[in-house]
C-alpha atoms as a PDB file:
ATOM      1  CA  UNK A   1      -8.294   2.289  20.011  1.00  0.00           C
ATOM      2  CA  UNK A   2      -6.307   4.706  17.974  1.00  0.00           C
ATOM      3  CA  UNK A   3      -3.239   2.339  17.520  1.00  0.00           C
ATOM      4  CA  UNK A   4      -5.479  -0.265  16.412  1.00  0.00           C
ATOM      5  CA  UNK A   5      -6.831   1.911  13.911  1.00  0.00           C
ATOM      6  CA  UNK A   6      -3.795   3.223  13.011  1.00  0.00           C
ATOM      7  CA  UNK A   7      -2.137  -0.224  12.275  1.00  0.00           C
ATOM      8  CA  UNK A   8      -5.432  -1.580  10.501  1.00  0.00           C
ATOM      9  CA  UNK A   9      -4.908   1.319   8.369  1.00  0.00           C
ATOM     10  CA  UNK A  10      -1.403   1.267   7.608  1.00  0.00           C
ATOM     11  CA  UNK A  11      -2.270  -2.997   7.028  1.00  0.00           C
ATOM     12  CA  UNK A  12      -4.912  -2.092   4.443  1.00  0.00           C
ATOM     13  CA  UNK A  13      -3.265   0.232   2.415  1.00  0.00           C
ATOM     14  CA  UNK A  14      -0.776  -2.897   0.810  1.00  0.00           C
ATOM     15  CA  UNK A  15      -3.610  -5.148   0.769  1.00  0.00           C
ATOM     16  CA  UNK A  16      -6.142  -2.430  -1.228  1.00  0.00           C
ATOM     17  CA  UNK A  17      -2.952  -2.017  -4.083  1.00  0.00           C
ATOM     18  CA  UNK A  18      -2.698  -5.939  -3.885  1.00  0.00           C
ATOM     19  CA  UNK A  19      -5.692  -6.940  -4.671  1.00  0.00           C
ATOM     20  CA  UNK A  20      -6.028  -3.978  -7.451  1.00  0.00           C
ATOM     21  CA  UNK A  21      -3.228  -5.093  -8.551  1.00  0.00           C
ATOM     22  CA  UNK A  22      -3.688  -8.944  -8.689  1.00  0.00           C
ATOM     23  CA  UNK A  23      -7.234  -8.760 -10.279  1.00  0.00           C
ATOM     24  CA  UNK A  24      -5.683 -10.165 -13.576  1.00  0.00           C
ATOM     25  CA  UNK A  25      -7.243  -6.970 -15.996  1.00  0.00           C
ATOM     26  CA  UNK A  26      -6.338  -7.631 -19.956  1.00  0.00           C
ATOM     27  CA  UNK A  27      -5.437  -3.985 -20.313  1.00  0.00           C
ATOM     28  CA  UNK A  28      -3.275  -3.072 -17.690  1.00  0.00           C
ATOM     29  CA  UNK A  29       0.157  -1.288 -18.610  1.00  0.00           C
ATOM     30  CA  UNK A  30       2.362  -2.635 -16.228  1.00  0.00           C
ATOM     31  CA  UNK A  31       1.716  -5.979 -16.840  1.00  0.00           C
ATOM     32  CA  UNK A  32       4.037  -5.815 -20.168  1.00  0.00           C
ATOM     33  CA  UNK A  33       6.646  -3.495 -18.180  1.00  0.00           C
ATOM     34  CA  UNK A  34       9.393  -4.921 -16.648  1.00  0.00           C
ATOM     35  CA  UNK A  35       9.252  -2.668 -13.597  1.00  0.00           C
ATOM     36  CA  UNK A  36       5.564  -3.180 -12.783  1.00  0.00           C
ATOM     37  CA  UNK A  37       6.068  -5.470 -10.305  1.00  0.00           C
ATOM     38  CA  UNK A  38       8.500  -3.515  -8.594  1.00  0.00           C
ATOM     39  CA  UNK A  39       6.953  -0.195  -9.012  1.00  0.00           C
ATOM     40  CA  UNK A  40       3.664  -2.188  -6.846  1.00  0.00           C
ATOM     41  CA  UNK A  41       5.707  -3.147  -4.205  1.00  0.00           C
ATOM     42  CA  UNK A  42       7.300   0.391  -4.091  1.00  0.00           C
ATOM     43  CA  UNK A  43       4.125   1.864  -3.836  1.00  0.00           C
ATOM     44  CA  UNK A  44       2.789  -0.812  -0.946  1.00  0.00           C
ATOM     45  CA  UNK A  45       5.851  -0.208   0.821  1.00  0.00           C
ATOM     46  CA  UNK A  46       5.841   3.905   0.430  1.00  0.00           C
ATOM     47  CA  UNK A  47       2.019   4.343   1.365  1.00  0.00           C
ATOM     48  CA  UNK A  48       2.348   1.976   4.262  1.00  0.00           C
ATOM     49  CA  UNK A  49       5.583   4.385   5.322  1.00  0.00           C
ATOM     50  CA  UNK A  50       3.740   7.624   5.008  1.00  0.00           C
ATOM     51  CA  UNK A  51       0.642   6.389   7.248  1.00  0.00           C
ATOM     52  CA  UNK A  52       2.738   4.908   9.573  1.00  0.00           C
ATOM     53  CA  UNK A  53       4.942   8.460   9.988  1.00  0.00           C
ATOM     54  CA  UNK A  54       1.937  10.206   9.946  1.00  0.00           C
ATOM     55  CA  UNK A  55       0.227   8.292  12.722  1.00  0.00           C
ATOM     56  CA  UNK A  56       3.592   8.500  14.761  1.00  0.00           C
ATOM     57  CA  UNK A  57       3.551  11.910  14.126  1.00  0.00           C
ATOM     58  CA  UNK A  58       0.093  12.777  15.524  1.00  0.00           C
ATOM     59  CA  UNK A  59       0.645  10.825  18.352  1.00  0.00           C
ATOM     60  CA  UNK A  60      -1.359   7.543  17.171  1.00  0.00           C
ATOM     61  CA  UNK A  61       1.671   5.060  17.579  1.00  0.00           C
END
């Protein structure tokens, strides 16, 4: 049960800044920067590493 959790969580975290992120705001700053696309992804792909070392680390995965 924990590794399930533990992978739904690490799963969710990508999809939460996603769909934040792909709500299609007016006002939103990185829209008009060039690295706010990348800066998403980088922050998808850095939260998902830091759950997924975390749950290793407590024993989870």
């Amino acid at each position: 049960m924990r590794r399930i959790s533990a992978w739904a969580a690490i799963l969710a975290t990508p999809t939460l800044v996603a769909g934040i992120h792909a709500m299609n705001f007016t006002h939103m700053p990185e829209l008009s920067w060039t690295y706010g696309y990348p800066l998403a992804v980088a922050v998808m792909v850095g939260a998902a590493a830091l759950l997924h070392r975390t749950f290793r680390r407590n024993g989870w995965l």
